[in-house]
Protein backbone atom coordinates (compact mmCIF):
# COMPACT_ATOMS: atom_id res chain seq x y z
CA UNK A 1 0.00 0.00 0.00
CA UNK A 2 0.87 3.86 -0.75
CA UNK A 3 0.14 6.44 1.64
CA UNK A 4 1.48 9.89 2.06
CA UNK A 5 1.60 11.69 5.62
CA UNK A 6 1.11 15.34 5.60
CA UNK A 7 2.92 16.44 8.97
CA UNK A 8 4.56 19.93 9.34
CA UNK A 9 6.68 19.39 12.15
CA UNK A 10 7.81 15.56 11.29
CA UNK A 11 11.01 14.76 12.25
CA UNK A 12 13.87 12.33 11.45
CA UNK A 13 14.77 9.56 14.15
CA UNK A 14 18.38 11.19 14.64
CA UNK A 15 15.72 14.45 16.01
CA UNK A 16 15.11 15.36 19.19
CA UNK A 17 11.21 15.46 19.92
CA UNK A 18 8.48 13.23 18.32
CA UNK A 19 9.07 10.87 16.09
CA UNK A 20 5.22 9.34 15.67
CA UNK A 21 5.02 9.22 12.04
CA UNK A 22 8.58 8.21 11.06
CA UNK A 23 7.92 5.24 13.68
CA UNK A 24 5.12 4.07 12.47
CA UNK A 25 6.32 4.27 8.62
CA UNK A 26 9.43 2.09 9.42
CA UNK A 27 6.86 -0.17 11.01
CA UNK A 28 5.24 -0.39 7.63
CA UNK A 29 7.84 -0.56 5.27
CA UNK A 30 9.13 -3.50 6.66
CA UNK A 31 6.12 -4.91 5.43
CA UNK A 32 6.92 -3.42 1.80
CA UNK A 33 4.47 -0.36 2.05
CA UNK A 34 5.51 2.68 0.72
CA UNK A 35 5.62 5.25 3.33
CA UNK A 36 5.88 9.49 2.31
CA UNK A 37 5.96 11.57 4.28
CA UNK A 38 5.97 16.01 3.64
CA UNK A 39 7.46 18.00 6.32
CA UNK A 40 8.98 21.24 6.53
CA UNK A 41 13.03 21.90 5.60
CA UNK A 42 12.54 24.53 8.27
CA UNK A 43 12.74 23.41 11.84
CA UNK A 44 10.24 25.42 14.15
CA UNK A 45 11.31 23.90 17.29
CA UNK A 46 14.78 25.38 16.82
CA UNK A 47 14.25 28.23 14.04
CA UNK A 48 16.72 26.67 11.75
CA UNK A 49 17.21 24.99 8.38
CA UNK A 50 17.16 21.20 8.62
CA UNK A 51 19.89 22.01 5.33
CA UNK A 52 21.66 25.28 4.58
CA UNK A 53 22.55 24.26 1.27
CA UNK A 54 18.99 22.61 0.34
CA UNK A 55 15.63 23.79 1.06
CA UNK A 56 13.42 21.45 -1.14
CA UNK A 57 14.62 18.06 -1.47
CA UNK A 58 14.02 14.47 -1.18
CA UNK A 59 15.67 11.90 1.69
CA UNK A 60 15.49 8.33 2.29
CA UNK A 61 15.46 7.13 6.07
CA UNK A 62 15.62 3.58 6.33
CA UNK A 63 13.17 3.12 3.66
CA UNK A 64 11.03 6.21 4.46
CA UNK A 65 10.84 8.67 2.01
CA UNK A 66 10.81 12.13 3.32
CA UNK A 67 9.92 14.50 1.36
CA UNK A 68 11.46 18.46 3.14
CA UNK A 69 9.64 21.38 1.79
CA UNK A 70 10.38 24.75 2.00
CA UNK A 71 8.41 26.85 4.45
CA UNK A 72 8.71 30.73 5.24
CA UNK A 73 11.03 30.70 8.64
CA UNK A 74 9.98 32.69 11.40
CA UNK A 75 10.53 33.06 14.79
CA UNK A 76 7.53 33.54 17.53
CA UNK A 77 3.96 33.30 17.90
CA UNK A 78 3.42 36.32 15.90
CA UNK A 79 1.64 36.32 12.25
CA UNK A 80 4.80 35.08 10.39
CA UNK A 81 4.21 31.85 11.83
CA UNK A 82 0.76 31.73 10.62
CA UNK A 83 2.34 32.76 7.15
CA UNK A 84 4.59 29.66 8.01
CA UNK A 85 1.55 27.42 8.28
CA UNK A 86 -0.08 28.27 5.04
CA UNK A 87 3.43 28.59 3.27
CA UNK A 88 3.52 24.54 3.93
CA UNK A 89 -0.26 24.08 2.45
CA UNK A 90 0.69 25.49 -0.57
CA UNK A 91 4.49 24.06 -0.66
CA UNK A 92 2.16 20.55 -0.16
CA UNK A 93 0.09 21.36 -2.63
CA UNK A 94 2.73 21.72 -5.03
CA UNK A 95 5.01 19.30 -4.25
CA UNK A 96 2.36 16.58 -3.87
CA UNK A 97 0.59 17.12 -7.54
CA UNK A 98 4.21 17.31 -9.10
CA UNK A 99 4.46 13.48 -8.21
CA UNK A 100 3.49 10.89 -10.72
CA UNK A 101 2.63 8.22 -7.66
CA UNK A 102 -0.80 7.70 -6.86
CA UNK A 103 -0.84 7.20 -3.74
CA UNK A 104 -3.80 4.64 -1.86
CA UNK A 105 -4.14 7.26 1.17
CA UNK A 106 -3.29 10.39 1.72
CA UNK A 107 -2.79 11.31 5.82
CA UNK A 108 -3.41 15.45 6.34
CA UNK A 109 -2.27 15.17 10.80
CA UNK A 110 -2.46 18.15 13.12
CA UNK A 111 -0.95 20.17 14.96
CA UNK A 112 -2.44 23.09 12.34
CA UNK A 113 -5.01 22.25 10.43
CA UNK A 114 -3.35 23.35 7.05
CA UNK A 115 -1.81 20.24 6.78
CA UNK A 116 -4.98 18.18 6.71
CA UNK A 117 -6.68 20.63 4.43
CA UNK A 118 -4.15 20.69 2.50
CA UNK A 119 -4.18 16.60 2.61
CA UNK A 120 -7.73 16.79 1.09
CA UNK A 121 -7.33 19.18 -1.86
CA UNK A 122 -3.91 16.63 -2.71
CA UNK A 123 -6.93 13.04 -2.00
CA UNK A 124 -9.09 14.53 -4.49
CA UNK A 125 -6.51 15.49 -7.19
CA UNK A 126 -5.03 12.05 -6.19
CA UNK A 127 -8.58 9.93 -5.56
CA UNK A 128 -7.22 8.44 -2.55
CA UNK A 129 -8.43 7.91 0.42
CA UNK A 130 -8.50 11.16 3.32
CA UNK A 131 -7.86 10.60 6.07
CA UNK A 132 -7.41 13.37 9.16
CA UNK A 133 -5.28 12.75 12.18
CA UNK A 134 -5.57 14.96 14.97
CA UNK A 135 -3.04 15.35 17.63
CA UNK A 136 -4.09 18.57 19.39
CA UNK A 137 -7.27 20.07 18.91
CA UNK A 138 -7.26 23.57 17.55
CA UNK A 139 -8.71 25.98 17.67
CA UNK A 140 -9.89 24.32 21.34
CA UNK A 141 -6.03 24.28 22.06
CA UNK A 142 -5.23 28.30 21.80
CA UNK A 143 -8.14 29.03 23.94
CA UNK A 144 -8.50 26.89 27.15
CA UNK A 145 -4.29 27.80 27.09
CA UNK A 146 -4.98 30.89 27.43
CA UNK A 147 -3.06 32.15 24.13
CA UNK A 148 -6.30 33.38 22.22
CA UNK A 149 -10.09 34.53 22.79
CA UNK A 150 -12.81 32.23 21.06
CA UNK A 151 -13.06 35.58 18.74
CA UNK A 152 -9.75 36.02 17.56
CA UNK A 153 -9.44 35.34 13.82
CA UNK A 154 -7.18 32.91 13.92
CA UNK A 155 -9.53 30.76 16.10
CA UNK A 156 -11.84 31.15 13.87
CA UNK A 157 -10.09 30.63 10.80
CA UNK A 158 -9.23 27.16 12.41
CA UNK A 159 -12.75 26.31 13.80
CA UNK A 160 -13.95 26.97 10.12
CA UNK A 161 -10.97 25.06 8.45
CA UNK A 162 -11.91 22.17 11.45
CA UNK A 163 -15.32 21.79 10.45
CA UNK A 164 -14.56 21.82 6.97
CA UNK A 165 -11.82 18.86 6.85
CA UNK A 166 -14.10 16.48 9.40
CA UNK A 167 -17.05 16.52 7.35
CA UNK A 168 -15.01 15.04 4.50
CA UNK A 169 -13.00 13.03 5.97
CA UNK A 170 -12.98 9.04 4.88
CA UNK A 171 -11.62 8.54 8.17
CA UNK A 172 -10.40 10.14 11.52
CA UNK A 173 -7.73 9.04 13.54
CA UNK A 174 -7.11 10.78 17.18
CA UNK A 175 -4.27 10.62 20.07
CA UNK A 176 -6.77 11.78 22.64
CA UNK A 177 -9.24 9.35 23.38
CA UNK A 178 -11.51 12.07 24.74
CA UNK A 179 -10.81 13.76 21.36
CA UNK A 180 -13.76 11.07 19.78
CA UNK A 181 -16.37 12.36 21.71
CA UNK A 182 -15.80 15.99 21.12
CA UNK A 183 -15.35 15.61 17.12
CA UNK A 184 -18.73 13.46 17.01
CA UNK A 185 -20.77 16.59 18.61
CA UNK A 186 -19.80 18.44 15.38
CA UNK A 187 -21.81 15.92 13.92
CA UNK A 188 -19.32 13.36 12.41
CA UNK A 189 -20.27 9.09 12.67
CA UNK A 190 -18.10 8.06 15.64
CA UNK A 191 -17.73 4.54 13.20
CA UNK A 192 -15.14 6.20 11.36
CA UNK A 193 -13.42 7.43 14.39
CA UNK A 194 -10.09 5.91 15.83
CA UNK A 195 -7.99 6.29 18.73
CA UNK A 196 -3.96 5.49 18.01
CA UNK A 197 -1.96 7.09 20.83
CA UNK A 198 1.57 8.01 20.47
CA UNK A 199 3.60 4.59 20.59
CA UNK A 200 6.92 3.46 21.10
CA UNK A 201 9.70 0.83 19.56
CA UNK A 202 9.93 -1.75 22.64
CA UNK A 203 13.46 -2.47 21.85
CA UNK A 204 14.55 1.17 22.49
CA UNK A 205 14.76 -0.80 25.67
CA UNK A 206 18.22 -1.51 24.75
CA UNK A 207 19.25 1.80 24.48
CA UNK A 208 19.95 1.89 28.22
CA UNK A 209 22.62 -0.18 27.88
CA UNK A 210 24.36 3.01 25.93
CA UNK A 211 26.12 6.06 27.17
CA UNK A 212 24.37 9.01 28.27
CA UNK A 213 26.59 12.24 27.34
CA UNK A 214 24.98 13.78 30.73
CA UNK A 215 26.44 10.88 32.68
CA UNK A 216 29.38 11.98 35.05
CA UNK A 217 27.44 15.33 35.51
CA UNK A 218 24.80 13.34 37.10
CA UNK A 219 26.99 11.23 38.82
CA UNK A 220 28.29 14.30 40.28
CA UNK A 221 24.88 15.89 41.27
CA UNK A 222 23.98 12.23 42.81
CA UNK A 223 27.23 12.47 44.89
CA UNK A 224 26.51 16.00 46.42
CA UNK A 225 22.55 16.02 46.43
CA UNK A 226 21.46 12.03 46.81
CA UNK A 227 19.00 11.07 44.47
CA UNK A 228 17.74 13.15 41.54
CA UNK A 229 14.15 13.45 40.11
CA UNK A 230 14.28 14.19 36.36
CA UNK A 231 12.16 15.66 34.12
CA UNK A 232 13.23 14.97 30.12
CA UNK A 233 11.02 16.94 27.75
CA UNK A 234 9.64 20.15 26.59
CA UNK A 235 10.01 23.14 28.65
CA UNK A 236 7.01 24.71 27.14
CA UNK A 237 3.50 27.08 29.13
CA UNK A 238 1.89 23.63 28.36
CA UNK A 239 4.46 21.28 30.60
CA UNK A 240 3.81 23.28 33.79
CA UNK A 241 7.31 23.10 34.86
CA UNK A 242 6.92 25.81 37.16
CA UNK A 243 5.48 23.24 39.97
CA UNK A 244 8.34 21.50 39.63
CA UNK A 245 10.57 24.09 39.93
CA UNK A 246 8.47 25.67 43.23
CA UNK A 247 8.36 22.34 44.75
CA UNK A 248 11.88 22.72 44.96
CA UNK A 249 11.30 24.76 48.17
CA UNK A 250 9.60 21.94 50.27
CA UNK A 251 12.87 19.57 49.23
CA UNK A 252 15.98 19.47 51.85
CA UNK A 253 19.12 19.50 48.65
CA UNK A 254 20.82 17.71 50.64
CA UNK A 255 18.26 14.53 49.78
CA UNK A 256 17.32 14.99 46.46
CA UNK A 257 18.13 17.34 43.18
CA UNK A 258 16.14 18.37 40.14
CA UNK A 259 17.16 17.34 36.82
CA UNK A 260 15.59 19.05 33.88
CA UNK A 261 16.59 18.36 30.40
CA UNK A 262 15.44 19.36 27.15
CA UNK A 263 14.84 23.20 25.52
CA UNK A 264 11.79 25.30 24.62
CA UNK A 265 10.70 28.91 25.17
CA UNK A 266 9.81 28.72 28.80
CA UNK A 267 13.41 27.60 29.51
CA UNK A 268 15.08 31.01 30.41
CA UNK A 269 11.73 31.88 32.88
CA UNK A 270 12.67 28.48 34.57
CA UNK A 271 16.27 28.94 35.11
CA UNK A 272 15.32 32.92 36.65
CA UNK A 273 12.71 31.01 38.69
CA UNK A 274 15.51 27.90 40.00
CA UNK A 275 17.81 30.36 40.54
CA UNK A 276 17.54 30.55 43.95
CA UNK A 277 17.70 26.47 44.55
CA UNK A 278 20.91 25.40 44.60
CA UNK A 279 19.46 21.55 43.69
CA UNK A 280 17.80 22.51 40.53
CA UNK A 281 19.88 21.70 37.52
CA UNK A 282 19.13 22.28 33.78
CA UNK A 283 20.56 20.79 30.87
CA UNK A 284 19.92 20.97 27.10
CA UNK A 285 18.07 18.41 25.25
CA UNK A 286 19.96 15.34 24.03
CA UNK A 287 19.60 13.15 21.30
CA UNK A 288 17.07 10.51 21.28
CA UNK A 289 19.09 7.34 21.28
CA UNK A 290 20.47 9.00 24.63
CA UNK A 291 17.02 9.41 26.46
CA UNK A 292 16.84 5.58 27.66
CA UNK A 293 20.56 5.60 29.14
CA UNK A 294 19.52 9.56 30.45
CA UNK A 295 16.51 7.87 32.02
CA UNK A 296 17.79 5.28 33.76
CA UNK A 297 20.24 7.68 35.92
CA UNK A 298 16.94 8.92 37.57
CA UNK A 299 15.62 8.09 40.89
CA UNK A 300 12.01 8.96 39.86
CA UNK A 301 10.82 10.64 36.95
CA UNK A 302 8.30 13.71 36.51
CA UNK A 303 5.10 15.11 34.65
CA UNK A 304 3.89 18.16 35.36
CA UNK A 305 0.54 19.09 33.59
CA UNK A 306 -1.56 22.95 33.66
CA UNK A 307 -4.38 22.56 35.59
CA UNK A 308 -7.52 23.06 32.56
CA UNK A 309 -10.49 21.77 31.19
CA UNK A 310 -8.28 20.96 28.14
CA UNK A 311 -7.10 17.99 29.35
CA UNK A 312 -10.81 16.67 29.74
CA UNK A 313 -10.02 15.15 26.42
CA UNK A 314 -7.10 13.05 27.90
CA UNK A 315 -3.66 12.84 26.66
CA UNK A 316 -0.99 11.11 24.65
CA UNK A 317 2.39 12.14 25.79
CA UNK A 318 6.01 11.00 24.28
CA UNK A 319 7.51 11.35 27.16
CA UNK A 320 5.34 9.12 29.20
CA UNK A 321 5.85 6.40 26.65
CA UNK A 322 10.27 6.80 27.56
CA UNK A 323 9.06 6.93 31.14
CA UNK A 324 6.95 3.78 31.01
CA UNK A 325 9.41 1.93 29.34
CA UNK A 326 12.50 2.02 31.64
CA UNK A 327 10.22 1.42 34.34
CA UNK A 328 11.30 4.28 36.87
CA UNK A 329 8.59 5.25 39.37
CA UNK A 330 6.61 8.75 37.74
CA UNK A 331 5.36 10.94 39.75
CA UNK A 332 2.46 12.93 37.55
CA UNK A 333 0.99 15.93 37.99
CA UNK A 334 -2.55 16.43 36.40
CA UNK A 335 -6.05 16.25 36.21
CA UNK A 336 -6.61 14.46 33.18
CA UNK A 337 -9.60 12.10 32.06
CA UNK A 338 -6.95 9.26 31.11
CA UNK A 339 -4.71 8.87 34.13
CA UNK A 340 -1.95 6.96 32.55
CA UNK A 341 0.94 6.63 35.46
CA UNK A 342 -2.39 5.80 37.74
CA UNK A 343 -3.97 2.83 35.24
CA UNK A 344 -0.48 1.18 34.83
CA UNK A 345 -0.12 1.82 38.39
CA UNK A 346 3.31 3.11 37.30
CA UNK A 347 4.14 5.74 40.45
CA UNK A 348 1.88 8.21 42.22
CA UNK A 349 -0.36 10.91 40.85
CA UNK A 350 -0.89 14.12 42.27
CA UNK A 351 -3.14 17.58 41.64
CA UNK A 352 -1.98 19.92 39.09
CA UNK A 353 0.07 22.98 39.58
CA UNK A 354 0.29 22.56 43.58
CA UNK A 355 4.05 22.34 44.35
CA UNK A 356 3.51 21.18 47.79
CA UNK A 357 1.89 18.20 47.35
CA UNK A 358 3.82 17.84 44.59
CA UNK A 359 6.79 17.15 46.69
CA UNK A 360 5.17 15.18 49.01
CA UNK A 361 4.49 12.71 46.42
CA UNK A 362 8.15 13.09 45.44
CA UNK A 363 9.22 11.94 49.02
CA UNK A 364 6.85 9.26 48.68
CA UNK A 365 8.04 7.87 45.91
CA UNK A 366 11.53 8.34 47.04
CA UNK A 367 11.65 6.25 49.97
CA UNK A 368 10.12 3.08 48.60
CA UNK A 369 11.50 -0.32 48.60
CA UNK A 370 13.53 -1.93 46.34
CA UNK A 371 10.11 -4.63 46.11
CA UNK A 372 7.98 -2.00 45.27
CA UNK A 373 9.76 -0.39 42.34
CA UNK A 374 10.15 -3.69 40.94
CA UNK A 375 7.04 -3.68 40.89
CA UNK A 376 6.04 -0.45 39.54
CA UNK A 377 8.74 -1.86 36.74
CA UNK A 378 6.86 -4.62 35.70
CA UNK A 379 3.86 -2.92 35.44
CA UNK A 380 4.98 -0.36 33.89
CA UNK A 381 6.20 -2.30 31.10
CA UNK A 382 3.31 -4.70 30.90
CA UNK A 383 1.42 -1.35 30.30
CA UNK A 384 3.10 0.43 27.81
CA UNK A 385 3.84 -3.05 25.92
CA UNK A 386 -0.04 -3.74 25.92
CA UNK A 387 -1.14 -0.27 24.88
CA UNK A 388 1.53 1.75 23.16
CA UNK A 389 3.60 -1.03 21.50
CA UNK A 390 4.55 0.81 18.05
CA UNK A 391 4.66 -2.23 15.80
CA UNK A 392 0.72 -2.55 17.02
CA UNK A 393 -0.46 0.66 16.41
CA UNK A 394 1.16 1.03 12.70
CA UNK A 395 -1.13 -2.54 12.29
CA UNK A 396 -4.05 -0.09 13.18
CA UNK A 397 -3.01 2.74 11.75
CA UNK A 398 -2.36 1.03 8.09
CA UNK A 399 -6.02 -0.89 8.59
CA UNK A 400 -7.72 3.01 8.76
CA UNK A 401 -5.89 3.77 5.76
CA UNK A 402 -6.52 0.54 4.20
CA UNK A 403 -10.45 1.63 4.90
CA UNK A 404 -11.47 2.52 1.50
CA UNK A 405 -10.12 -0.52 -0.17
CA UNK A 406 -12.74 -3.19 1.96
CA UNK A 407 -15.62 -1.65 2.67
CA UNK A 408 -15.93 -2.74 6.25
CA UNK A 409 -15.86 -1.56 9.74
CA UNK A 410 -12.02 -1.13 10.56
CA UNK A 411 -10.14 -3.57 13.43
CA UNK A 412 -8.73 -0.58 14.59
CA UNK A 413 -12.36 1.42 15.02
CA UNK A 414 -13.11 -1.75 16.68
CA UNK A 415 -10.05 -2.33 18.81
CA UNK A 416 -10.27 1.45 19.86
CA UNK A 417 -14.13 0.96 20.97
CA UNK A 418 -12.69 -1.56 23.25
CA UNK A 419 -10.03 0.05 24.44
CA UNK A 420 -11.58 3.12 25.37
């Protein structure tokens, strides 16, 4: 089977953040599928060129093609990187009716919505099948954060654009499994709705068994402090690191130290905040073959969610997935419909955005036996092996796009009814 993946902000498995469609098209074209996927040449996570030298090209990643495009670089939240948004719908466009392949499926996924509108323009010049994936739910997204009112015109730009691509849509696929409810209100046939989390490769497992560049410095920070409570991940409004960081205060640094590693654009506010902890420790984010062997220097590892009705719709977090996977207790902060660290029973969850208790649940999972985090381990990885396995989810994912071609009610609409 053919499909193409329409995905902005795709990324390469050598890139640090997430890797969800290049993992589940190496899934597939092991099985001889033939896996595209458009992203932008431009990196918006970093404001830089993926290539100096190249802005439009083609590149092969263990069998995935990727196709870069270029996009109009910004830097911001300002209007150029709305101009950056509908420079890759009509760089898609483009690119995608210049190819001769016809492709079976044609995958338009969120964040912005240009992608799968652009995804449907490219399905009928194509006559493939549409499908949408959405991974965060704009416009609901830029209000209950706080970013926009419901009146702004970019809201409702992207409410129209929203409406517009789930009406036509062969199929939908979703990463919140609350996300299913609130698409069928608009009026769309929950039968051709599907939940496929964010997954992960179970042999990453082996990764731990490499070297972590951060290594000695941790060593070090273990040697002065104790143990160390990490957090690896984006330090974005939406991670709610600032808990973490004020829970600092209830935490003797002589016992424990904060680890934070990764980058985003709440990372110089954090380090002001820190400042005056001498146990809170940033670093900058690390490659993703060194996560695992990162993670396993950790004593416990955190979450730290905003406290909003957003998150009504559950969530589908990366980072969870690394957590789950080494099997170090998690101690979560959030008041989410899907409680993942509480149903795999995977560490301790506390309430959102309260740094107090969030340290008491720190010192709780701290001092626990060496019996009990085995068996947080096991469950942790019976969990994450059951539900998030990457190898199953690319099975489900390819049966949605392979939709069109039977007629029939999916496996994967019916393994997500059952699921959720």
């Amino acid at each position: 089977m053919k499909v193409w993946i329409l995905n902005h902000v795709a990324l390469k498995p050598s890139e640090t953040g997430i890797t969800r469609h290049y993992d589940i098209a190496h899934e597939l074209v092991k099985k001889d599928h033939k896996i595209r996927i458009f992203a932008s040449s431009f990196l918006a996570y970093r404001f830089v060129w993926r290539n100096k030298q190249k802005k439009n090209y083609k590149e092969n990643v263990n069998g995935v093609i990727f196709e870069w495009l270029w996009t109009l670089p910004y830097k911001g939240n300002g209007i150029m990187r709305i101009l950056n948004m509908i420079s890759f719908f009509f760089m898609a466009m483009w690119r995608g009716m210049k190819k001769k392949e016809r492709p079976d499926a044609i995958v338009g996924s969120s964040v912005h919505l240009f992608a799968c509108l652009a995804a449907y323009f490219l399905s009928k010049w194509k006559k493939a099948a549409y499908i949408v994936e959405i991974r965060d739910l704009w416009p609901r997204t830029l209000i209950e954060l706080g970013s926009m009112s419901k009146h702004h015109p970019a809201v409702l730009m992207f409410g129209a654009i929203e409406k517009f691509v789930y009406k036509r849509a062969d199929q939908i696929i979703v990463t919140l499994p609350g996300a299913a409810q609130y698409i069928k209100e608009m009026g769309v046939d929950e039968k051709i709705i599907h939940v496929i989390p964010n997954g992960i490769n179970m042999d990453r497992m082996e990764e731990k068994e490499g070297k972590s560049s951060l290594e000695d410095e941790i060593s070090k920070i273990k040697e002065k402090h104790g143990q160390v409570a990490m957090y690896v991940g984006s330090h974005g409004v939406a991670n709610s690191l600032e808990t973490v960081v004020n829970s600092a205060k209830f935490v003797f640094p002589e016992k424990t130290a904060y680890v934070l590693v990764g980058d985003g654009p709440e990372k110089d506010n954090l380090k002001n905040l820190a400042s005056e902890y001498e146990h809170v420790y940033f670093f900058d984010g690390i490659p993703k073959k060194e996560v695992m062997p990162t993670l396993a220097l950790a004593d416990v590892l955190l979450v730290s969610m905003l406290d909003t009705q957003l998150y009504k719709y559950g969530i589908s977090l990366n980072k969870l997935n690394d957590y789950l996977l080494i099997g170090k207790p998690i101690l979560f902060a959030g008041n989410v419909s899907n409680d993942i660290v509480a149903e795999a029973k995977a560490g301790k969850s506390v309430a959102p955005e309260k740094p107090g208790e969030f340290a008491e649940g720190l010192e709780e999972l701290l001092n626990l036996s060496e019996e009990e985090k085995a068996e947080i381990s096991r469950n942790s990885y019976r969990y994450v092996n059951e539900k998030h396995n990457i190898t199953k989810l690319a099975d489900r994912f390819l049966d949605i796009c392979a939709f069109q071609e039977t007629g029939e009610t999916s496996k994967a609409y019916q393994l997500s009814v059952k699921e959720n």
